[in-house]
N, C-alpha and C. Protein backbone atom coordinates (compact mmCIF):
# COMPACT_ATOMS: atom_id res chain seq x y z
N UNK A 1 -12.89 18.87 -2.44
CA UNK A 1 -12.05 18.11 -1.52
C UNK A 1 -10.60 18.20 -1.97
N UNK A 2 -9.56 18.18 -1.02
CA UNK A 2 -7.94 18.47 -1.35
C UNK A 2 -7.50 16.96 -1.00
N UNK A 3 -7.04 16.54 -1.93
CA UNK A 3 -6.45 15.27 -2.31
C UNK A 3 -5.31 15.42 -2.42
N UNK A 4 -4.29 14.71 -1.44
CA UNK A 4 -2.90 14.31 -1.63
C UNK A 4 -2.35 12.68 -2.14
N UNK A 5 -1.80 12.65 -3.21
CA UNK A 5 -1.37 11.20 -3.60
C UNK A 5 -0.11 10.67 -3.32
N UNK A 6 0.00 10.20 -2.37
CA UNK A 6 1.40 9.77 -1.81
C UNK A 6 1.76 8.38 -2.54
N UNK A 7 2.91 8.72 -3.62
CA UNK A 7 3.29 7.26 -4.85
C UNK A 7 4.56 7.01 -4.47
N UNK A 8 4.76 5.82 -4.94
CA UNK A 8 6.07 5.23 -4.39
C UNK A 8 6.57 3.80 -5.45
N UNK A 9 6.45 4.43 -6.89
CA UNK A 9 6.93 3.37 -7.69
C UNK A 9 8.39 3.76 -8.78
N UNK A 10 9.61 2.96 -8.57
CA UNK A 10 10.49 3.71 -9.74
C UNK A 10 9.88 4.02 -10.80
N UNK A 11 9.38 2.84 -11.42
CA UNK A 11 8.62 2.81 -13.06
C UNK A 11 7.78 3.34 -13.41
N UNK A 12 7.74 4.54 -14.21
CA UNK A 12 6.64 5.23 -14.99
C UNK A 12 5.66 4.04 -15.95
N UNK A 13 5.92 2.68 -16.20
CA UNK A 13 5.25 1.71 -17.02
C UNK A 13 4.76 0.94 -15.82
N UNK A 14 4.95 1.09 -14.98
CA UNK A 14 3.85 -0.08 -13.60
C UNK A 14 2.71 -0.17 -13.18
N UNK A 15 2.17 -0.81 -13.14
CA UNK A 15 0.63 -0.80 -12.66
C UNK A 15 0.31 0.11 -11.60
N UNK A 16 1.04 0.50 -10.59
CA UNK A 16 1.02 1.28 -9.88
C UNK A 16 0.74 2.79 -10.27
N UNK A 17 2.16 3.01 -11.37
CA UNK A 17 1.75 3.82 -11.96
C UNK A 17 0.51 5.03 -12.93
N UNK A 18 0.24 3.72 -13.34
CA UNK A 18 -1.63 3.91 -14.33
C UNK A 18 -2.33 3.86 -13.21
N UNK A 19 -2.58 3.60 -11.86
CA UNK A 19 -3.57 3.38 -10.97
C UNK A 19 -3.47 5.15 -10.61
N UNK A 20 -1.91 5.50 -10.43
CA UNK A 20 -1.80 6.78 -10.25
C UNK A 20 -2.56 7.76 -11.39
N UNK A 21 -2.28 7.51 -12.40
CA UNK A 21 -2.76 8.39 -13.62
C UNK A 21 -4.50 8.55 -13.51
N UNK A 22 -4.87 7.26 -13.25
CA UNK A 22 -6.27 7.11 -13.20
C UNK A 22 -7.59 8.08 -12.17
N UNK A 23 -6.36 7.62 -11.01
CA UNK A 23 -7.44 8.52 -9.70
C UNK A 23 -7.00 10.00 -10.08
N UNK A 24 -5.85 10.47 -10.72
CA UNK A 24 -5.55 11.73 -10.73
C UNK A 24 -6.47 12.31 -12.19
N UNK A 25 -6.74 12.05 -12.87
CA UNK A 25 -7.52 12.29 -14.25
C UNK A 25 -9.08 12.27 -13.16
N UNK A 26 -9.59 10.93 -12.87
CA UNK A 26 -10.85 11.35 -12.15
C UNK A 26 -11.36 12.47 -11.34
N UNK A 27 -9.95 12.85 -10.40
CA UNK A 27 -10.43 13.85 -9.36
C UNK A 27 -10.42 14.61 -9.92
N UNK A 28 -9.73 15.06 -10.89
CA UNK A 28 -9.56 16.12 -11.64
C UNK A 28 -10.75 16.38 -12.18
N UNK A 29 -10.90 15.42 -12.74
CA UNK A 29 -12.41 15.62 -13.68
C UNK A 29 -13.44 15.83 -12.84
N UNK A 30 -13.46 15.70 -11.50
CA UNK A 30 -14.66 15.77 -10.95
C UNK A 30 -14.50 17.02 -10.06
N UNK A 31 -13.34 18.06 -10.40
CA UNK A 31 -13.74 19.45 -9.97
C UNK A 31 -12.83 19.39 -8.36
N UNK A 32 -11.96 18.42 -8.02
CA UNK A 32 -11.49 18.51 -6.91
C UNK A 32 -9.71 18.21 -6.82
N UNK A 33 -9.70 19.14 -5.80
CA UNK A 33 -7.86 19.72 -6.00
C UNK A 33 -7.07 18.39 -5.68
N UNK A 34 -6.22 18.13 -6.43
CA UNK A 34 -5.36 16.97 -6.25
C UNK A 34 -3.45 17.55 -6.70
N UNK A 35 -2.92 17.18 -5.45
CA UNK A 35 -1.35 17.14 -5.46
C UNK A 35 -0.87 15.82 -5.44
N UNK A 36 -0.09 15.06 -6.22
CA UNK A 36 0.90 14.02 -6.41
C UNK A 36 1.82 14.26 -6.11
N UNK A 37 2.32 13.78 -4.64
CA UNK A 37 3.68 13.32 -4.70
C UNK A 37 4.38 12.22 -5.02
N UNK A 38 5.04 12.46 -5.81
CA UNK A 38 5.77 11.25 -6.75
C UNK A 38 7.17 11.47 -5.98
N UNK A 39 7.40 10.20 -4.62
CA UNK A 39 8.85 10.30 -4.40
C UNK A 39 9.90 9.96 -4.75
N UNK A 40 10.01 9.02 -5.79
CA UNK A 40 10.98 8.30 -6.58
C UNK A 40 11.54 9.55 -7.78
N UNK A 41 10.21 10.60 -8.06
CA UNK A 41 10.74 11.70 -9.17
C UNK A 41 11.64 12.69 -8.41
N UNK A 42 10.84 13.22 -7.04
CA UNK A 42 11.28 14.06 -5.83
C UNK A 42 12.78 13.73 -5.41
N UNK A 43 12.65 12.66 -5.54
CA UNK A 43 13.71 11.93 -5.10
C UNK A 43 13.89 11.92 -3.36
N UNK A 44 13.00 11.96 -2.69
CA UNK A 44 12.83 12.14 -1.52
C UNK A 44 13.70 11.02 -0.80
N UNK A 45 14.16 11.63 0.43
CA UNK A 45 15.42 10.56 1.36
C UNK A 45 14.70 9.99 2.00
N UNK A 46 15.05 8.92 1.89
CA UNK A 46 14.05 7.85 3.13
C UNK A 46 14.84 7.87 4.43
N UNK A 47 16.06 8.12 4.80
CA UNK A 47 17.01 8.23 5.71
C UNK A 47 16.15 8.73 7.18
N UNK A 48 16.16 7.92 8.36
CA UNK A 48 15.55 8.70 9.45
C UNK A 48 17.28 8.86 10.16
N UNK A 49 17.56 10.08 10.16
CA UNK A 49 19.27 9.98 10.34
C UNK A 49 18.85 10.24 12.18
N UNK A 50 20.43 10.37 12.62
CA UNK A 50 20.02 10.67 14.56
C UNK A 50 19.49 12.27 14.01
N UNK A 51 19.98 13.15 13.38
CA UNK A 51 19.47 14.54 13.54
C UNK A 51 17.68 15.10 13.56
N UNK A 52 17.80 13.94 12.85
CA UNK A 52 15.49 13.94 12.72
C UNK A 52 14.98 13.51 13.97
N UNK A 53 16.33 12.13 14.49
CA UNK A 53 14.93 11.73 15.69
C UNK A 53 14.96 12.94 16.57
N UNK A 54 16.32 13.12 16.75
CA UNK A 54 16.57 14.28 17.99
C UNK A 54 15.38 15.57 17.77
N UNK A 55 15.62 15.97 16.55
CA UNK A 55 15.13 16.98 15.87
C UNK A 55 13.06 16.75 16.53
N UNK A 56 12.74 15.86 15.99
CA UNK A 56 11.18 15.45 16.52
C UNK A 56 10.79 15.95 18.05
N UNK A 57 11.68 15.64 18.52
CA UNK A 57 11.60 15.88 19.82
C UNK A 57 11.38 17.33 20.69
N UNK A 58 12.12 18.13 19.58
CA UNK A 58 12.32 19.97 20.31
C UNK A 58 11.26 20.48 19.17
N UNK A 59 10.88 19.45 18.05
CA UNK A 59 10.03 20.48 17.11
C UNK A 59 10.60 21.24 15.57
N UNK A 60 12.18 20.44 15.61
CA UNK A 60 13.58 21.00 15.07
C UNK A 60 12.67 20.12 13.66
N UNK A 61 12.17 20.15 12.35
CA UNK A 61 12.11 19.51 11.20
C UNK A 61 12.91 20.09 9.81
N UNK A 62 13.59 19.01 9.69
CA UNK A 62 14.55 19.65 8.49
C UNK A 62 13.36 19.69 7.18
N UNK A 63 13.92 20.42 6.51
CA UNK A 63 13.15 21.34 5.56
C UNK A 63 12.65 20.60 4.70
N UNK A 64 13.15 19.43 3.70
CA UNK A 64 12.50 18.68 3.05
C UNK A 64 11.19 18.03 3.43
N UNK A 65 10.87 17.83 5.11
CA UNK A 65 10.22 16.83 5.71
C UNK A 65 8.96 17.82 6.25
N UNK A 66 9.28 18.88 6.06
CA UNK A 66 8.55 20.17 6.41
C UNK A 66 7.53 20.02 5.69
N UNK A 67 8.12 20.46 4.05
CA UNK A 67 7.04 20.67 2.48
C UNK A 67 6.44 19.20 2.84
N UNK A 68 6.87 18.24 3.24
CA UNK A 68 5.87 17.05 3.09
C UNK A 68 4.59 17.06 4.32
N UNK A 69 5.05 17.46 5.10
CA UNK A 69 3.97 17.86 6.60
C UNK A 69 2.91 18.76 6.02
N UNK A 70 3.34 19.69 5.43
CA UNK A 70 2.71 20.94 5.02
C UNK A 70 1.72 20.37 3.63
N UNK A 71 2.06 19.52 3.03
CA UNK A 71 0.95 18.65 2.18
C UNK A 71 0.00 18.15 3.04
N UNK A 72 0.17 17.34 3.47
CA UNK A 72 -0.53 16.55 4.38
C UNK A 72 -1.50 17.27 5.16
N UNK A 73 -1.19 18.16 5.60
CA UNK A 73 -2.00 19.64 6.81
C UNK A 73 -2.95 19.67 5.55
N UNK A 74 -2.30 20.00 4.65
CA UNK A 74 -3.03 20.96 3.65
C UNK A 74 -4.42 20.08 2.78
N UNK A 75 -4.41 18.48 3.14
CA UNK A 75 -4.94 17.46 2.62
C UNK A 75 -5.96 17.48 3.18
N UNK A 76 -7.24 16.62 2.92
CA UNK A 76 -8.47 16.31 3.51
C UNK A 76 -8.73 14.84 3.27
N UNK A 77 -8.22 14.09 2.24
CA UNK A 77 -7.40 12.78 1.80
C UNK A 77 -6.13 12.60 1.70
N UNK A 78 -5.60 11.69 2.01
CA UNK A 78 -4.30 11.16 1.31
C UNK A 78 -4.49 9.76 0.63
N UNK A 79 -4.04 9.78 -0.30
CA UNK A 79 -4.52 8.48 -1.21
C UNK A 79 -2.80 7.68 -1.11
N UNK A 80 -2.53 6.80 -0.63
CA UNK A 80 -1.23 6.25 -0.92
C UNK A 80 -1.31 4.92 -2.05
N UNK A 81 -0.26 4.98 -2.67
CA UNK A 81 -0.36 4.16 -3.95
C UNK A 81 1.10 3.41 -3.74
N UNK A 82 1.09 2.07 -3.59
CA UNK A 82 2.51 1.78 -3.77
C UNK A 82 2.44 0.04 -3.85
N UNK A 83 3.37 -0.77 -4.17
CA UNK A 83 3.58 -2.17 -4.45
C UNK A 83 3.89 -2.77 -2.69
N UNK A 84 3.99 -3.69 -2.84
CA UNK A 84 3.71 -4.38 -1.38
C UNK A 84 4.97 -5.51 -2.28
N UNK A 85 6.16 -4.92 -1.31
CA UNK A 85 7.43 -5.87 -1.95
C UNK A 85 8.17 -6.50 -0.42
N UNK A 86 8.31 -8.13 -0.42
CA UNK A 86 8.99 -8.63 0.99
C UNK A 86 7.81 -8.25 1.59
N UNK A 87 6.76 -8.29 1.31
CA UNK A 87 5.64 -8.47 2.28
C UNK A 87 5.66 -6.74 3.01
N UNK A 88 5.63 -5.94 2.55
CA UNK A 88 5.70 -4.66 3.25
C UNK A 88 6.19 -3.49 2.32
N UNK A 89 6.17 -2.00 2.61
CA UNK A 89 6.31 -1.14 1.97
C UNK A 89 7.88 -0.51 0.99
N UNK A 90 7.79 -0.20 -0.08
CA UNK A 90 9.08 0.09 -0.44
C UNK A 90 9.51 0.65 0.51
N UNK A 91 11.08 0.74 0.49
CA UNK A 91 11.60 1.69 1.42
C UNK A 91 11.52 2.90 1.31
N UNK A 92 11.21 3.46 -0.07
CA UNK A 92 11.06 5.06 -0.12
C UNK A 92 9.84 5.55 1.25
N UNK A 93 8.83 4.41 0.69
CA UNK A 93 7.64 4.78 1.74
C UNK A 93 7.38 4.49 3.15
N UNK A 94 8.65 3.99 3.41
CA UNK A 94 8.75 3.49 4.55
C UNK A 94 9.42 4.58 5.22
N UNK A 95 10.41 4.65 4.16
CA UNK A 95 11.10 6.35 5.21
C UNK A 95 10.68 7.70 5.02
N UNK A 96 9.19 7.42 4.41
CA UNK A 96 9.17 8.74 4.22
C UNK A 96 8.15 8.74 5.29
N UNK A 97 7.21 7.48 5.60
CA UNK A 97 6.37 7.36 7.17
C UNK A 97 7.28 7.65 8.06
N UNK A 98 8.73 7.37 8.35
CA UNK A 98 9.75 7.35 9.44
C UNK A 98 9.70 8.88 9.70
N UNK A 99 10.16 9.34 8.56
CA UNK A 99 10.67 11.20 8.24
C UNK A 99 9.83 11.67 8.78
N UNK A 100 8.41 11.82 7.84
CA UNK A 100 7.20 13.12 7.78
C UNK A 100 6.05 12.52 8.84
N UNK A 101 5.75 11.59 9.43
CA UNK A 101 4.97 11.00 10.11
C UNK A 101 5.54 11.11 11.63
N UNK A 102 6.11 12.19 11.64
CA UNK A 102 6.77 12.27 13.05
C UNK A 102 6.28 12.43 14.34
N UNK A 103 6.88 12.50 15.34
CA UNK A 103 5.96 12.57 16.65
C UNK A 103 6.16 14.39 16.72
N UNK A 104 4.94 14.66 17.93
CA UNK A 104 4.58 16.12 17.00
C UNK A 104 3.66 16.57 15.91
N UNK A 105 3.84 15.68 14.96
CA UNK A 105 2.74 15.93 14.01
C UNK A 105 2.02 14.71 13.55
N UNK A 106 2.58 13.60 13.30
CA UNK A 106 1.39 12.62 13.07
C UNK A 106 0.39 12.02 14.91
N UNK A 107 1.34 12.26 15.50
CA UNK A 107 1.10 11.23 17.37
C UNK A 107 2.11 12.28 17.90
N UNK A 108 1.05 11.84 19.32
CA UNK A 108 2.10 12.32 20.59
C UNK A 108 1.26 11.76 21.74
N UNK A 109 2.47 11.54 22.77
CA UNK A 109 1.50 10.93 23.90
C UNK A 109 1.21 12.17 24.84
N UNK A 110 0.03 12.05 25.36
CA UNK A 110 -0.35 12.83 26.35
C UNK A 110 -0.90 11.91 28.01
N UNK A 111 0.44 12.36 28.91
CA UNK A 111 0.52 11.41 30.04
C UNK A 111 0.50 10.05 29.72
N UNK A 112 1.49 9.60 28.85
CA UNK A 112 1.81 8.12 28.86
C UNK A 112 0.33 7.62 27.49
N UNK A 113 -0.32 8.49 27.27
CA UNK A 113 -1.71 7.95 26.16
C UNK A 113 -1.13 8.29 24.97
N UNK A 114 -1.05 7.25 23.75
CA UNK A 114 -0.84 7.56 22.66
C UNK A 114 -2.10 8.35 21.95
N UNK A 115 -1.67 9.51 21.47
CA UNK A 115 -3.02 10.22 20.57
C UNK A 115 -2.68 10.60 19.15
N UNK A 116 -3.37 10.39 18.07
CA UNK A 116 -3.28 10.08 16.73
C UNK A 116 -3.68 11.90 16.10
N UNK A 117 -2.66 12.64 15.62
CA UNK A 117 -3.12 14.02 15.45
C UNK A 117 -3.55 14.60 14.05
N UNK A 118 -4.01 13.23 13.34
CA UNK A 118 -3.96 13.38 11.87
C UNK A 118 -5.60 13.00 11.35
N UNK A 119 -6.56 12.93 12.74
CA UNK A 119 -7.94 12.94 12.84
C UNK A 119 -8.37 13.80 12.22
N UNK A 120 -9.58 13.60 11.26
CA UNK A 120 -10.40 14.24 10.20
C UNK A 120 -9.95 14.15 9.16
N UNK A 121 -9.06 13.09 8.65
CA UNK A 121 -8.10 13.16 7.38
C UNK A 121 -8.68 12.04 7.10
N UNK A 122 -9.25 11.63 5.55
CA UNK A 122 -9.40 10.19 5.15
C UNK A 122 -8.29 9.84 4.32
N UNK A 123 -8.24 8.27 4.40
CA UNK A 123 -7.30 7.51 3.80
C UNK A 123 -7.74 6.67 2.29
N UNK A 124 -7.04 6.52 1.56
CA UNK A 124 -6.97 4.88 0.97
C UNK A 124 -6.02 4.50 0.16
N UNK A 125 -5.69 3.41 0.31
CA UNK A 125 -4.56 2.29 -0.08
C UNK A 125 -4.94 1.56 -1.04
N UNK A 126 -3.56 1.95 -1.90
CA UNK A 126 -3.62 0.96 -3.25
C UNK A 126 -2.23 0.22 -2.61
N UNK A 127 -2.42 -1.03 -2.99
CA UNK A 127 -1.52 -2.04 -3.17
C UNK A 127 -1.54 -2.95 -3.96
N UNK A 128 -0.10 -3.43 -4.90
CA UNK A 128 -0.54 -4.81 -6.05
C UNK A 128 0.47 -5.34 -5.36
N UNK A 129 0.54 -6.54 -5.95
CA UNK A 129 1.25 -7.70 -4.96
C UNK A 129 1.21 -8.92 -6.21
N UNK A 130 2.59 -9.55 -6.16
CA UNK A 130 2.74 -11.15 -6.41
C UNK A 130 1.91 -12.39 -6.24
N UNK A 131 1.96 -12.43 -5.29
CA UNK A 131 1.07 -13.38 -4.87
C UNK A 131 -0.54 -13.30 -5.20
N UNK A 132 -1.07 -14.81 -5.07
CA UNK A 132 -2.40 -14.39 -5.26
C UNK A 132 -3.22 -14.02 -4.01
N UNK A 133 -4.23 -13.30 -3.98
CA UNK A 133 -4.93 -12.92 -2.40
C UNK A 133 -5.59 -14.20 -1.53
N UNK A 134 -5.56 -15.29 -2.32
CA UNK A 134 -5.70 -17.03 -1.80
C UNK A 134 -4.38 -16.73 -0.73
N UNK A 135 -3.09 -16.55 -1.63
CA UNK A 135 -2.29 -17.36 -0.90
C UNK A 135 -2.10 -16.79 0.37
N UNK A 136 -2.32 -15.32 0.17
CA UNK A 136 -1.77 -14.27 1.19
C UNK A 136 -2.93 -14.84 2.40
N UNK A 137 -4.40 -14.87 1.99
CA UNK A 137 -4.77 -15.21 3.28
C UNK A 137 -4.38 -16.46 4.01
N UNK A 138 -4.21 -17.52 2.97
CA UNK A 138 -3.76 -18.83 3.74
C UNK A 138 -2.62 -19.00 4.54
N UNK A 139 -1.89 -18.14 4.60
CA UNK A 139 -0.88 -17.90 5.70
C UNK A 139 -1.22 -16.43 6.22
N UNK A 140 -1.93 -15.87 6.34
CA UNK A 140 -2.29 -14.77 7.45
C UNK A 140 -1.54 -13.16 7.05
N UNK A 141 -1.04 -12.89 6.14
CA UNK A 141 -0.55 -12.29 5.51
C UNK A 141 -1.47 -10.92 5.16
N UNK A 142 -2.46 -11.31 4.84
CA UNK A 142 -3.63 -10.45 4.48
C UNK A 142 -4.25 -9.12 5.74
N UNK A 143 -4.09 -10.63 6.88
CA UNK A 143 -4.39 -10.08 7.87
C UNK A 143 -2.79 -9.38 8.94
N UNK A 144 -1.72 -9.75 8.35
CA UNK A 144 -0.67 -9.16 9.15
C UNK A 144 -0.48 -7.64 8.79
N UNK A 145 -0.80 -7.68 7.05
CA UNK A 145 -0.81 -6.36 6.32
C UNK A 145 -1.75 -5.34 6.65
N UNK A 146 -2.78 -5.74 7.42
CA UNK A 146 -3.57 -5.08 7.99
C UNK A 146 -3.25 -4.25 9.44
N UNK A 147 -2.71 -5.40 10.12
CA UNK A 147 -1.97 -4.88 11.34
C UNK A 147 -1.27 -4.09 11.69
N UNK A 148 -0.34 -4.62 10.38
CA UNK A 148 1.04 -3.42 10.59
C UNK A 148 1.08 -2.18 9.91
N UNK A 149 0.02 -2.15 8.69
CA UNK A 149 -0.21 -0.44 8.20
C UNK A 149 -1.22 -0.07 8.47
N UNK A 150 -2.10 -0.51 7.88
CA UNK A 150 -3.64 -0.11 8.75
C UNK A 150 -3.82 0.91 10.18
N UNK A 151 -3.19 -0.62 10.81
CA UNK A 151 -3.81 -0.21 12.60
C UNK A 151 -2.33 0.82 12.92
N UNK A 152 -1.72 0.00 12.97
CA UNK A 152 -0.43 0.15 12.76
C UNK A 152 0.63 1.44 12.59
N UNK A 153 0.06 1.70 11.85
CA UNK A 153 0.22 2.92 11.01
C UNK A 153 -0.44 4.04 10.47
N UNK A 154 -1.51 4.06 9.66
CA UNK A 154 -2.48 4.97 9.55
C UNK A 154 -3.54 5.00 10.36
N UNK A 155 -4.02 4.42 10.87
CA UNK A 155 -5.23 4.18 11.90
C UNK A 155 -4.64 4.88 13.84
N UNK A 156 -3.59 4.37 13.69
CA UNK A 156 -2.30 4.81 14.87
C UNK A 156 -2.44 6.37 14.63
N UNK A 157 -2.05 7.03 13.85
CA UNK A 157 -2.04 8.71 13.46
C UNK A 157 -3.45 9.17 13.79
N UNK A 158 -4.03 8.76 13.43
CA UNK A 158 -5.65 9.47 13.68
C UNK A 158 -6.51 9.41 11.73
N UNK A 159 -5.68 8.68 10.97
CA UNK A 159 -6.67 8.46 9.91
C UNK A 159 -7.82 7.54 9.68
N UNK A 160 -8.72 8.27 8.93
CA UNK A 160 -9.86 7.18 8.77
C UNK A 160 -9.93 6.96 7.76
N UNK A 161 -9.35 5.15 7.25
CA UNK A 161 -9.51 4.68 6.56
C UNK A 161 -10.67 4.62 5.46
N UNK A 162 -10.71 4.93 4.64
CA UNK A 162 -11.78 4.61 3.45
C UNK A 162 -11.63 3.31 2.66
N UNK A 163 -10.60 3.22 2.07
CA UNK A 163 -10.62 1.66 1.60
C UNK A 163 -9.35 1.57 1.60
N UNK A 164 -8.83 -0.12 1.47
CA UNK A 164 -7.84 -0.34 1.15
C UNK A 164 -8.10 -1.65 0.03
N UNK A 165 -7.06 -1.00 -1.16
CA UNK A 165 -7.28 -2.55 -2.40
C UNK A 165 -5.83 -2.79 -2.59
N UNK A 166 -6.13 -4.19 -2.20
CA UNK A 166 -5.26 -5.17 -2.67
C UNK A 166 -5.26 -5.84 -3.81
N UNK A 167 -4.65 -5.35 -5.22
CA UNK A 167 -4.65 -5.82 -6.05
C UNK A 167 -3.51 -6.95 -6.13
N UNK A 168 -3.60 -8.38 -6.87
CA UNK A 168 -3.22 -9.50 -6.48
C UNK A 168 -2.57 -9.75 -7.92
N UNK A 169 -1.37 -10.83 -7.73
CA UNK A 169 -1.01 -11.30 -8.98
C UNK A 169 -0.36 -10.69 -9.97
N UNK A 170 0.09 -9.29 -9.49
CA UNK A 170 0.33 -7.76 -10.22
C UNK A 170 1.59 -8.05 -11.48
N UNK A 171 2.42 -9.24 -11.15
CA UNK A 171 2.93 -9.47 -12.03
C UNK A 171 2.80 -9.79 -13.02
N UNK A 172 1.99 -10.91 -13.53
CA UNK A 172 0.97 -11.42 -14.25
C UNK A 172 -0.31 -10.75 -14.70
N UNK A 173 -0.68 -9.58 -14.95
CA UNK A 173 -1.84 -9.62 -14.92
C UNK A 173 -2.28 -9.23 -16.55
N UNK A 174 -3.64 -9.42 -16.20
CA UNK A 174 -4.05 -9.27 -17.74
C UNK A 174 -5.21 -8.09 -17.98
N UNK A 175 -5.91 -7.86 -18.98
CA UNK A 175 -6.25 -6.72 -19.53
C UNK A 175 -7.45 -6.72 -18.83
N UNK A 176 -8.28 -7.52 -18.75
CA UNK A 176 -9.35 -8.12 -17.94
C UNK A 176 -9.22 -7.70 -16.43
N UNK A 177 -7.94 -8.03 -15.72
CA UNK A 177 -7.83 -7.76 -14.12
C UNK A 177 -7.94 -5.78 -14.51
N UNK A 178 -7.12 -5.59 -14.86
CA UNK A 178 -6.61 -4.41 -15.09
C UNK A 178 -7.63 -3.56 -15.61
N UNK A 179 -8.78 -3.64 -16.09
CA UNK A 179 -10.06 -3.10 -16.87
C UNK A 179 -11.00 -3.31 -15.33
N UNK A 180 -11.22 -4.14 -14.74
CA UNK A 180 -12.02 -4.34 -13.33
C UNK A 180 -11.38 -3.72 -12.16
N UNK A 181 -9.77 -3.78 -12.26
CA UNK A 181 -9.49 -2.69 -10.80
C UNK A 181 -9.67 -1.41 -11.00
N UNK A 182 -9.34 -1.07 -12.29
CA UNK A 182 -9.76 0.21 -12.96
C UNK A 182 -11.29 0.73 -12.45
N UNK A 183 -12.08 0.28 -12.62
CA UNK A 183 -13.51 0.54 -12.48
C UNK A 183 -13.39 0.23 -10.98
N UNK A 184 -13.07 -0.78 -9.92
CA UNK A 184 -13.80 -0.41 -8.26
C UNK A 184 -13.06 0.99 -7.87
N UNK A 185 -11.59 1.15 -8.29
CA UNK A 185 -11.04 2.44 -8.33
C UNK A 185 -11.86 3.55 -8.58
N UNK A 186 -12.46 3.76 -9.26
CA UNK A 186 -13.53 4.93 -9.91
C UNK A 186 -14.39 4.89 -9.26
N UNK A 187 -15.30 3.90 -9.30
CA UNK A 187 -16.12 3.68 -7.76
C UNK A 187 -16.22 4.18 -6.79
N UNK A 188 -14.86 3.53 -6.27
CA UNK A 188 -14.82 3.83 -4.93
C UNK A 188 -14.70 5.64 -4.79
N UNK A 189 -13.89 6.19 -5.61
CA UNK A 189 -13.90 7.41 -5.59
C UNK A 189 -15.30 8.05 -5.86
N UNK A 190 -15.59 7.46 -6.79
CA UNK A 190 -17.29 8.04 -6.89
C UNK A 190 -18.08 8.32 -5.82
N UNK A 191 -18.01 6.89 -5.29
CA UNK A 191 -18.20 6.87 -3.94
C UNK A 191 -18.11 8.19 -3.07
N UNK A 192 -17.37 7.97 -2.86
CA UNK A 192 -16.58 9.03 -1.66
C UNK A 192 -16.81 10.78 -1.94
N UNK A 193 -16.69 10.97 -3.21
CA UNK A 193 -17.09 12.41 -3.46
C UNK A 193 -18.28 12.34 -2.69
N UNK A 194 -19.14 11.45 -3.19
CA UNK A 194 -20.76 11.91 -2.76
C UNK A 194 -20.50 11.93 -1.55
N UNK A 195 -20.11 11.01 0.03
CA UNK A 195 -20.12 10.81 0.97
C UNK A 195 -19.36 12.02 1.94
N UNK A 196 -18.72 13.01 1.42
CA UNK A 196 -18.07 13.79 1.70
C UNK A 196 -18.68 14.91 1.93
């Protein structure tokens, strides 16, 4: 299976980070091709300037946004890894959904029907977060985060979700949390090789 890891943390010391190290050592170990994009190293522009939207439109993709399309084609997963900051995605990853998730290649409507062109691709989402996952559901949060990337967003393109983890409390955490997300992580990948 061809695994793409779409990361989105400054800090090489973040939990985010080791979650990255982790699934990439597993797949590895288990005999299946894995590319990391690390956009904070890439240094990738989150900028959706007027020349991209225009550009989407005739098919015009500037070249940086290209090599990222051309991952993605080239994927059979995309694993996205990133912190859930202000209740929603860094901005790197936000513009890099704006950029490379374009119409044309992620959606396009056909006669007024939105159609998702990124069907047969599986997904899954890492997220850590501040808050605890109590609080997030007790104000609906849990479920807004669902809405707006999920459906929203990857589900909108034509991906099929495999999992999404919400790791909680990310600031705080201890060796114990961090030893148990470790392992449903592995899991779940375990998982999924076989199911594939």
């Amino acid at each position: 299976m061809k695994n793409l890891i779409v990361y989105a943390h400054p800090n090489t010391g973040s939990l985010n980070h080791f979650f990255k190290q982790i699934i990439t050592e597993n797949l590895e170990k288990s005999g299946q091709e894995v590319i990391v994009r690390d956009l904070n190293a890439i240094n990738f522009n989150p900028v959706l300037s007027l020349a991209d939207m225009k550009g989407q439109r005739v098919g015009e993709i500037a070249g940086e946004v290209k090599i990222e399309q051309d991952f993605i084609a080239w994927a059979d997963r995309i694993v996205f890894i990133y912190p859930i900051w202000w209740t929603g995605m860094p901005a790197i990853m936000k513009g890099y959904i704006d950029r490379v998730f374009s119409y044309g290649f992620a959606y396009r409507y056909d006669q007024g029907i939105q159609k998702g062109l990124l069907t047969g691709k599986k997904a899954i989402i890492i997220n850590s977060h501040g808050k605890s996952n109590a609080e997030y559901e007790s104000i609906g949060m849990d479920k807004a985060l669902a809405l707006t990337s999920d459906i929203g967003i990857f589900n909108y393109c034509g991906l099929e979700i495999q999992k999404h983890f919400y790791f909680d409390k990310a600031d705080r955490v201890s060796d114990e949390n961090v030893s148990g997300w470790s392992n449903q992580i592995k899991e779940v990948f375990q998982e999924k090789v076989l199911c594939v």
